[in-house]
N, C-alpha and C. Protein backbone atom coordinates (compact mmCIF):
# COMPACT_ATOMS: atom_id res chain seq x y z
N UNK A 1 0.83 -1.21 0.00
CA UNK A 1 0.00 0.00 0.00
C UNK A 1 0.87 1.26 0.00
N UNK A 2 0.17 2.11 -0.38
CA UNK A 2 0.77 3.80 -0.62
C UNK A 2 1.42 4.35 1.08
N UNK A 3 2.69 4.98 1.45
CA UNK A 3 2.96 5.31 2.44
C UNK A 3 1.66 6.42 2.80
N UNK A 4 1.30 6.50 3.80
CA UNK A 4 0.47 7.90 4.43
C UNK A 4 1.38 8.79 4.45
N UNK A 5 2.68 8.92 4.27
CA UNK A 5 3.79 10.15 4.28
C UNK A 5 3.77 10.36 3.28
N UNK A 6 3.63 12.08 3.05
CA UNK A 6 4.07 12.37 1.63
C UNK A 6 5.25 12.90 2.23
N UNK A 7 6.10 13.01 1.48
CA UNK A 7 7.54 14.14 1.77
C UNK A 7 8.13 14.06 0.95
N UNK A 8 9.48 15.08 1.05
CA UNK A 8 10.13 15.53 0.07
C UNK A 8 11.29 16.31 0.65
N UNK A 9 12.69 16.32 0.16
CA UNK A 9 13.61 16.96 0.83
C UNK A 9 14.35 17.99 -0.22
N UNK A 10 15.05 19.12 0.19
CA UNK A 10 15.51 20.21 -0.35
C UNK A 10 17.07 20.13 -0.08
N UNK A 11 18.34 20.36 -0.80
CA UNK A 11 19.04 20.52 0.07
C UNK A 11 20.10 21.88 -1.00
N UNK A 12 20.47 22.71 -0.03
CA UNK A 12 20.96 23.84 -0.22
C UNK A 12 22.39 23.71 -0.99
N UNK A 13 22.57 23.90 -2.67
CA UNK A 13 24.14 23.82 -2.87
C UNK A 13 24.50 24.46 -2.92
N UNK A 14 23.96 25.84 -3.07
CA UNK A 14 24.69 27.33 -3.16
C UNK A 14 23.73 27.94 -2.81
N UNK A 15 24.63 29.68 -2.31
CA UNK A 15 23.24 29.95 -1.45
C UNK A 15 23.93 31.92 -1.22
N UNK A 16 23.97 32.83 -1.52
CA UNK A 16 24.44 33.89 -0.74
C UNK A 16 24.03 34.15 0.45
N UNK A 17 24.64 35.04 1.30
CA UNK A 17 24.83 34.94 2.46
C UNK A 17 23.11 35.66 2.78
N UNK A 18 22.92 36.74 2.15
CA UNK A 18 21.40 37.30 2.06
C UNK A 18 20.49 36.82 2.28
N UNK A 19 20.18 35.65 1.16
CA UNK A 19 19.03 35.18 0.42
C UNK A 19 18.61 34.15 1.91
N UNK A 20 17.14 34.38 1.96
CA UNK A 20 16.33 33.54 2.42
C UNK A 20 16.00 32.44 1.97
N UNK A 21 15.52 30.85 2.24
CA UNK A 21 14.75 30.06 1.48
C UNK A 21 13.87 29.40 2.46
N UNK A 22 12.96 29.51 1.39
CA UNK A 22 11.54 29.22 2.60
C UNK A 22 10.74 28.00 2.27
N UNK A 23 11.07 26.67 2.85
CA UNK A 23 10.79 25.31 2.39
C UNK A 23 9.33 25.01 2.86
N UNK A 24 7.89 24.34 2.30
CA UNK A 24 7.03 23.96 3.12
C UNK A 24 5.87 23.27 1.88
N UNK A 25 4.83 23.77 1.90
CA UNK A 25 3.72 23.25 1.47
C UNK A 25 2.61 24.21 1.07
N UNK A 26 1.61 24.08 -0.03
CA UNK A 26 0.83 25.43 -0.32
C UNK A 26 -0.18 24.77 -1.52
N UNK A 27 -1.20 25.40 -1.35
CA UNK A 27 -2.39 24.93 -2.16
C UNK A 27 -1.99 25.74 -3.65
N UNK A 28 -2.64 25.12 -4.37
CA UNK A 28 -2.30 26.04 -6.23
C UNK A 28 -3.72 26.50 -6.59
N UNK A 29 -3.44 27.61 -7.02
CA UNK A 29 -1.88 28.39 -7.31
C UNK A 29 -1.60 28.88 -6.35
N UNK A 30 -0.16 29.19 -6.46
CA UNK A 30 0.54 29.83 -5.00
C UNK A 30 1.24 31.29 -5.99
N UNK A 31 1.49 32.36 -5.55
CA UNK A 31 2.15 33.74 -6.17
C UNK A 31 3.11 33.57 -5.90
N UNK A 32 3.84 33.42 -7.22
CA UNK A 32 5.65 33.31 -7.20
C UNK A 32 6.63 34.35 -6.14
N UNK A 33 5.50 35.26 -6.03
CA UNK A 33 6.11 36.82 -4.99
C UNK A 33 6.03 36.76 -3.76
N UNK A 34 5.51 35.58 -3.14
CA UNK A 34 5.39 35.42 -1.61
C UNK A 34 6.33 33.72 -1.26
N UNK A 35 6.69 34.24 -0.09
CA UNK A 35 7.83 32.93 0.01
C UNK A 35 6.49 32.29 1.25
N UNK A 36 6.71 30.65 0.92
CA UNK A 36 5.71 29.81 1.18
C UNK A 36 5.48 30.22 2.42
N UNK A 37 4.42 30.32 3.34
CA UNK A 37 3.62 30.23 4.79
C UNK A 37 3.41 32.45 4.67
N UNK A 38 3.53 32.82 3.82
CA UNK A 38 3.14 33.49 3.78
C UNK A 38 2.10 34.42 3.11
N UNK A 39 1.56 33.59 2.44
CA UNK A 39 0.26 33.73 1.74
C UNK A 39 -0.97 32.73 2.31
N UNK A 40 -2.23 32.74 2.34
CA UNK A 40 -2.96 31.70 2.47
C UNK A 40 -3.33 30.27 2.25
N UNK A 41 -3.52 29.69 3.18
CA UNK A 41 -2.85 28.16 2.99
C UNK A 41 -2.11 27.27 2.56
N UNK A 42 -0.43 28.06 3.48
CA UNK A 42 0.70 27.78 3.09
C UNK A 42 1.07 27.10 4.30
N UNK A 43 2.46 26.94 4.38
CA UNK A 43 3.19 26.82 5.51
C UNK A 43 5.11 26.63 5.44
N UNK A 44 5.54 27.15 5.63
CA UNK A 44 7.03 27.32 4.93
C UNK A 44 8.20 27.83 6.47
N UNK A 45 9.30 26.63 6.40
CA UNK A 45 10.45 26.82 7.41
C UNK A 45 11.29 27.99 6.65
N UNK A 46 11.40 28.67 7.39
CA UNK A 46 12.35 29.71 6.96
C UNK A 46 14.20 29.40 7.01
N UNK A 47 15.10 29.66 6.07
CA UNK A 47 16.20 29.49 6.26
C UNK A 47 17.40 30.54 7.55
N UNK A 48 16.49 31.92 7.53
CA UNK A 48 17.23 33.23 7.96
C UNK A 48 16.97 33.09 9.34
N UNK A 49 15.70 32.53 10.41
CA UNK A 49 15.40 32.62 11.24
C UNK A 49 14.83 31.70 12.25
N UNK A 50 14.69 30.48 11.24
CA UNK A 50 14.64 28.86 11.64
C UNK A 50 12.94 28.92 11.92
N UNK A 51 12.36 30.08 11.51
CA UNK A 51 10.98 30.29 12.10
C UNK A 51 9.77 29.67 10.84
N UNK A 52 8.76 29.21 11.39
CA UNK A 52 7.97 28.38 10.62
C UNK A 52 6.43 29.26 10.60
N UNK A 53 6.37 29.94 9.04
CA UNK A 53 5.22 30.74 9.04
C UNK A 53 4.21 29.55 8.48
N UNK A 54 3.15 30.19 8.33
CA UNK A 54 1.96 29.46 8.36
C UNK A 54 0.53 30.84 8.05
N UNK A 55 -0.04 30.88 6.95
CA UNK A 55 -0.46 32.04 6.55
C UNK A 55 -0.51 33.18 6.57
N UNK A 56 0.78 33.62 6.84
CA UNK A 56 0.39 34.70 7.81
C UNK A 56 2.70 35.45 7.18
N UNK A 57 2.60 36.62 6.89
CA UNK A 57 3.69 36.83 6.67
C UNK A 57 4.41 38.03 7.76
N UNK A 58 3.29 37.76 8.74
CA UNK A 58 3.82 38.82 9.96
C UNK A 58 4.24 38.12 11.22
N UNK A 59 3.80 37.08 11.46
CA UNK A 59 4.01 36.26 12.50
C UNK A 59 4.83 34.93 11.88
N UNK A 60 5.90 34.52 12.25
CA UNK A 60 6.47 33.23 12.48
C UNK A 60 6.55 32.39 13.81
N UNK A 61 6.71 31.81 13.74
CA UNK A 61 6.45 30.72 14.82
C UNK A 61 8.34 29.80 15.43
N UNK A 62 8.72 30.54 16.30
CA UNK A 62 9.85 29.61 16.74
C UNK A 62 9.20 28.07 16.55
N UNK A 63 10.67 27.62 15.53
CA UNK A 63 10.36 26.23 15.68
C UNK A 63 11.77 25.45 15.57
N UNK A 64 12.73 25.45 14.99
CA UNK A 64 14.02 24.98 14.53
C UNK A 64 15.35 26.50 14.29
N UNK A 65 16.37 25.53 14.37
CA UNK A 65 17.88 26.36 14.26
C UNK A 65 17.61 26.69 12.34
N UNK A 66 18.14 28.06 12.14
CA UNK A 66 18.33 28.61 10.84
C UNK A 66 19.36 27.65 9.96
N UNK A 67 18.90 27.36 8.77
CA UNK A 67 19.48 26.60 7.99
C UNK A 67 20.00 27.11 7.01
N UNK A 68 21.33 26.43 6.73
CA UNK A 68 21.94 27.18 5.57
C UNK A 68 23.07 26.39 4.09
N UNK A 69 23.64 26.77 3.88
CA UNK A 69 24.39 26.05 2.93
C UNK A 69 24.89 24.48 3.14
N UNK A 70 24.63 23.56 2.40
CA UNK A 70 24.98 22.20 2.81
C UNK A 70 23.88 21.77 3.36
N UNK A 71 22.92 22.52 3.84
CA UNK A 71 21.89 21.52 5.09
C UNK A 71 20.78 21.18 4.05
N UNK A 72 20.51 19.76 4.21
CA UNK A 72 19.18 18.99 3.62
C UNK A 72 17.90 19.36 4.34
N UNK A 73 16.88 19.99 4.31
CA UNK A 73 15.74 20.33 4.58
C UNK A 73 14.36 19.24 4.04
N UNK A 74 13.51 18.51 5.02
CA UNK A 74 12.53 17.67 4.48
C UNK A 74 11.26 18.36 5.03
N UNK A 75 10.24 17.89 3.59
CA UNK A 75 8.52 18.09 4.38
C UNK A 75 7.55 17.46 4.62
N UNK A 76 7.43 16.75 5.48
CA UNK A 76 6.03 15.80 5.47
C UNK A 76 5.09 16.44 5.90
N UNK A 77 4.10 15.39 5.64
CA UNK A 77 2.58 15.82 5.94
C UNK A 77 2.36 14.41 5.84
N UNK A 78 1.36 14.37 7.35
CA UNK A 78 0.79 12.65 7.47
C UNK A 78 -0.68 12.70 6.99
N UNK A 79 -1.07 11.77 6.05
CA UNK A 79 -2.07 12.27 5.29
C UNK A 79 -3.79 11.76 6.03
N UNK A 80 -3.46 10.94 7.13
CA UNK A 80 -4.24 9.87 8.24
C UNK A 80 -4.67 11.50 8.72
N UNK A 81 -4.03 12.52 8.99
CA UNK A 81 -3.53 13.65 10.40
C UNK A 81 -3.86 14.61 9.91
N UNK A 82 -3.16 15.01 8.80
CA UNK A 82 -2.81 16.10 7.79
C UNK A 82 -2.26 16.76 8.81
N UNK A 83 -1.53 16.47 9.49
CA UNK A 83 0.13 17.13 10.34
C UNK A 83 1.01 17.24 9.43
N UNK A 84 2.13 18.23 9.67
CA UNK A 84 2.96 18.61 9.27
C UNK A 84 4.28 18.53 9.89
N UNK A 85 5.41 17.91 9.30
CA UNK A 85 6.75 18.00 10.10
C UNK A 85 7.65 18.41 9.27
N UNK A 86 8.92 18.64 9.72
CA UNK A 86 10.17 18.83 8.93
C UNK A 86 11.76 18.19 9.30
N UNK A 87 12.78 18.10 8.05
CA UNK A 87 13.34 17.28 9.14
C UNK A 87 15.07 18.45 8.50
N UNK A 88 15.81 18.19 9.30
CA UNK A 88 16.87 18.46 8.71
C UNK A 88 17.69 18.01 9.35
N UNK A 89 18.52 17.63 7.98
CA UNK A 89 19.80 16.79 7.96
C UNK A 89 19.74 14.90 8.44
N UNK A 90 18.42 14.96 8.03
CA UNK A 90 18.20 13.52 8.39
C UNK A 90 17.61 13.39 9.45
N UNK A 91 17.36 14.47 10.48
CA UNK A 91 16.42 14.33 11.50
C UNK A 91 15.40 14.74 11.43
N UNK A 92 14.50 14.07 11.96
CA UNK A 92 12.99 14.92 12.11
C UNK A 92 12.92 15.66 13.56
N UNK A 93 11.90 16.86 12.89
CA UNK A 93 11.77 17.63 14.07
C UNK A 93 10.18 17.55 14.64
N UNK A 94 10.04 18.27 15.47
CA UNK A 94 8.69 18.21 16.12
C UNK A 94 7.33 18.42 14.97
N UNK A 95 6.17 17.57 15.52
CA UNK A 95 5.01 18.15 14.41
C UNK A 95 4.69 19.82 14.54
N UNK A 96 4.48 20.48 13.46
CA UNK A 96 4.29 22.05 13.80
C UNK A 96 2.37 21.67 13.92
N UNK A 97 2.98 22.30 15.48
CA UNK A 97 1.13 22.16 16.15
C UNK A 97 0.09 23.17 15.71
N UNK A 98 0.87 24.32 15.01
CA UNK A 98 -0.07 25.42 14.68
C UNK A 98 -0.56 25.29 13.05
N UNK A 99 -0.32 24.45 12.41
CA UNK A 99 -0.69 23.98 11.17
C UNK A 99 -0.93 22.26 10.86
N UNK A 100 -1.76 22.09 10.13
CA UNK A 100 -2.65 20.98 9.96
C UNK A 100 -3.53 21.66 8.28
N UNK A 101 -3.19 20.27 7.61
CA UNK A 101 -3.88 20.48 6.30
C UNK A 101 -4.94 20.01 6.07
N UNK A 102 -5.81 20.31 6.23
CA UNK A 102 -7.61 20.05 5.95
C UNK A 102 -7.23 19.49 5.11
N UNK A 103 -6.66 18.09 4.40
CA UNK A 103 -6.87 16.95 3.84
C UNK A 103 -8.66 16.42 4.04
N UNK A 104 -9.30 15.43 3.17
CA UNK A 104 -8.80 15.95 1.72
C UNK A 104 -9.47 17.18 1.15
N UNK A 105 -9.83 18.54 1.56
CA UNK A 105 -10.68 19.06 1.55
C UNK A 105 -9.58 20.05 0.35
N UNK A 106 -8.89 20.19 1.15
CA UNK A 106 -7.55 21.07 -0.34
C UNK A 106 -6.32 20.05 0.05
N UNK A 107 -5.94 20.59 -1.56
CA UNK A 107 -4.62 19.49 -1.69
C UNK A 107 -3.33 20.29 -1.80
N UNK A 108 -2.78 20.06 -1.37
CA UNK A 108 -1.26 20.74 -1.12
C UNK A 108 0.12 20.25 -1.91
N UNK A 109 0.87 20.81 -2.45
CA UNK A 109 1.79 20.52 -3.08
C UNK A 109 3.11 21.38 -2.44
N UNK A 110 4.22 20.62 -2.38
CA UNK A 110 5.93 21.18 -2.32
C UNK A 110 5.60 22.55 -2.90
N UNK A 111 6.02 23.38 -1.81
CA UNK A 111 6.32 24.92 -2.18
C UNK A 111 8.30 25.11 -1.86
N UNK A 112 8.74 25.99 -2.85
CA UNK A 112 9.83 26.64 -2.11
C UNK A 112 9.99 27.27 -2.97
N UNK A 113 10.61 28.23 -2.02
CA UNK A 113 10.82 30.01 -2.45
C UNK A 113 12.23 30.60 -2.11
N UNK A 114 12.30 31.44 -2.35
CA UNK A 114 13.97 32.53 -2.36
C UNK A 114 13.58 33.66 -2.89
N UNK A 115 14.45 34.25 -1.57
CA UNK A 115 14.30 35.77 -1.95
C UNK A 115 16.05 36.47 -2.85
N UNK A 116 17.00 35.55 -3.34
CA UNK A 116 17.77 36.09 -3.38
C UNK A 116 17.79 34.88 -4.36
N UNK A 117 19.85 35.09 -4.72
CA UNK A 117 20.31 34.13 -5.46
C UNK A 117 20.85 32.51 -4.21
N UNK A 118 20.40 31.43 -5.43
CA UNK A 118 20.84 30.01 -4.42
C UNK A 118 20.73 28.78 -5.71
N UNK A 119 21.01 27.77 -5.39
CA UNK A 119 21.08 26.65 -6.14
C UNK A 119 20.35 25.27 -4.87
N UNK A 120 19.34 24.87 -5.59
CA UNK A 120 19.04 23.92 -4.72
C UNK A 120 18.97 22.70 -5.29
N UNK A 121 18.94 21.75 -4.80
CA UNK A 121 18.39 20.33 -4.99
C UNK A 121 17.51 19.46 -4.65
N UNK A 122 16.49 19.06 -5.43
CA UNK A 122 15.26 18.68 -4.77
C UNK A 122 15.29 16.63 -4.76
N UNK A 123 14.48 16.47 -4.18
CA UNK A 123 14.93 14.67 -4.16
C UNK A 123 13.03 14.40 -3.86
N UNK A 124 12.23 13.95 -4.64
CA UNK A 124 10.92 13.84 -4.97
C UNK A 124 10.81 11.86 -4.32
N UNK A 125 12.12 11.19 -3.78
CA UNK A 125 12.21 10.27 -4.06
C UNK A 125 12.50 9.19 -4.85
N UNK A 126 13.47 9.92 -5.57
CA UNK A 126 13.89 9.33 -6.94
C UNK A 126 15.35 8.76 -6.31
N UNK A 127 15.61 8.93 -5.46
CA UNK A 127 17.29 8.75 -4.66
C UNK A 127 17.05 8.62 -2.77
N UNK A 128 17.83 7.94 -2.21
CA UNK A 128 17.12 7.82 -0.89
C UNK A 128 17.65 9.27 -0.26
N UNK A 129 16.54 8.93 0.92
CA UNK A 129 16.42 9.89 1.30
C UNK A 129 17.32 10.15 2.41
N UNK A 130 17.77 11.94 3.22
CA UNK A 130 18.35 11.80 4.51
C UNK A 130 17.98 11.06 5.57
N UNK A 131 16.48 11.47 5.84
CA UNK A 131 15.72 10.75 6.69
C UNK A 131 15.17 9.72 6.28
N UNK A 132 16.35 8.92 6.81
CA UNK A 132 15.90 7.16 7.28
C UNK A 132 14.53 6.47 6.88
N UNK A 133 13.76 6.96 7.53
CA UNK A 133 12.52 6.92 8.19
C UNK A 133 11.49 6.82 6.67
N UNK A 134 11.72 7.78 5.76
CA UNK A 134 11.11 7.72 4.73
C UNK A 134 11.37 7.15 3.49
N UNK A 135 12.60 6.25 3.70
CA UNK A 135 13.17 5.09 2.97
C UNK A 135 12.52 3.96 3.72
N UNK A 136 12.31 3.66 4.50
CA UNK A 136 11.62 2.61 4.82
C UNK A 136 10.07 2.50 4.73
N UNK A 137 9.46 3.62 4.35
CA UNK A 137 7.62 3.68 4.13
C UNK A 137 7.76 3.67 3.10
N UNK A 138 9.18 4.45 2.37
CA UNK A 138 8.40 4.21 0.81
C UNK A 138 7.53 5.65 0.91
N UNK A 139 7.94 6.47 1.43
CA UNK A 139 7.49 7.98 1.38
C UNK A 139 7.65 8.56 0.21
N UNK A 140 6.92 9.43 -0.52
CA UNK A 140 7.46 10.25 -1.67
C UNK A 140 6.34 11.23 -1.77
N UNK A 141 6.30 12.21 -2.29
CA UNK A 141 5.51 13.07 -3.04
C UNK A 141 5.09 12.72 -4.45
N UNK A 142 4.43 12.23 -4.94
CA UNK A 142 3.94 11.63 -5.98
C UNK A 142 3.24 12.58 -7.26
C-alpha cells in the first residue's frame, strides 16, 4: 500500500549569504512573490530565522535552528492527520502544532521560495532519502 507520508527533501548547494529560502507546502496556485507560509494556505520553514510561518507573513512561529548552505531540509505531511513535520539533515523535528492540512478538503503541493540568489536540490524520491525513516515507508511526493 501507498505510504500515508508524503515528503520531500531540499538541500541547499549554493546559497548567498542574504538570500532567504523558505521550504514547506501550499495549495495552487501559490504567487511566485510570496515565500511559502506566507500567503494563504501555506506553511514554509524559513532558512534566515529557523521560524515556521503558516499564513500569515507577519508572524512566524519559533520552531528549529536557521538553515543554511549544505543543510538537507525535508517536508512531510501525514495524510491519516494532515500534520505537518520537517526534518533536517536527516532528522525529524517536532510536528508544527499550529498547522494541519484540511486533507482531503484542499490538496497541497511542495512549495519553495527565495528571496535572493541560491542553487538547490530537490529529491521527490527518486534517490534515498536523509531521513531514514522515509526510505523505509516508501514515502514520496507523488
Amino acid at each position: 500500500p501507498p505510504s500515508p507520508i508524503l515528503y520531500f527533501e531540499v538541500t541547499i548547494t549554493s546559497m548567498s549569504p542574504q538570500t532567504t529560502v523558505a521550504i514547506g507546502l501550499a495549495t495552487v496556485p501559490y504567487p511566485c512573490f510570496r515565500l511559502p507560509g506566507w500567503h494563504d494556505w501555506s506553511i514554509g520553514y524559513h532558512s534566515d530565522d529557523g521560524r515556521v510561518f503558516v499564513s500569515d507573513d507577519n508572524v512566524g512561529v519559533p520552531y528549529g535552528k536557521p538553515y543554511r548552505l549544505d543543510d538537507t531540509v525535508g517536508c512531510g505531511v501525514d495524510t491519516r492527520t494532515g500534520k505537518v513535520f520537517f526534518t533536517r539533515n536527516g532528522e525529524r523535528m517536532p510536528i508544527v502544532d499550529c498547522a494541519d492540512v484540511p486533507a482531503p478538503r484542499l490538496t497541497v503541493k511542495p512549495c519553495i521560495g527565495a528571496d535572493g540568489k541560491c542553487t538547490l536540490k530537490t529529491n521527490f524520491g527518486t534517490e534515498p532519502f536523509r531521513w531514514q525513516e522515509a526510505n523505509d515507508s516508501r514515502a514520496m511526493y507523488a
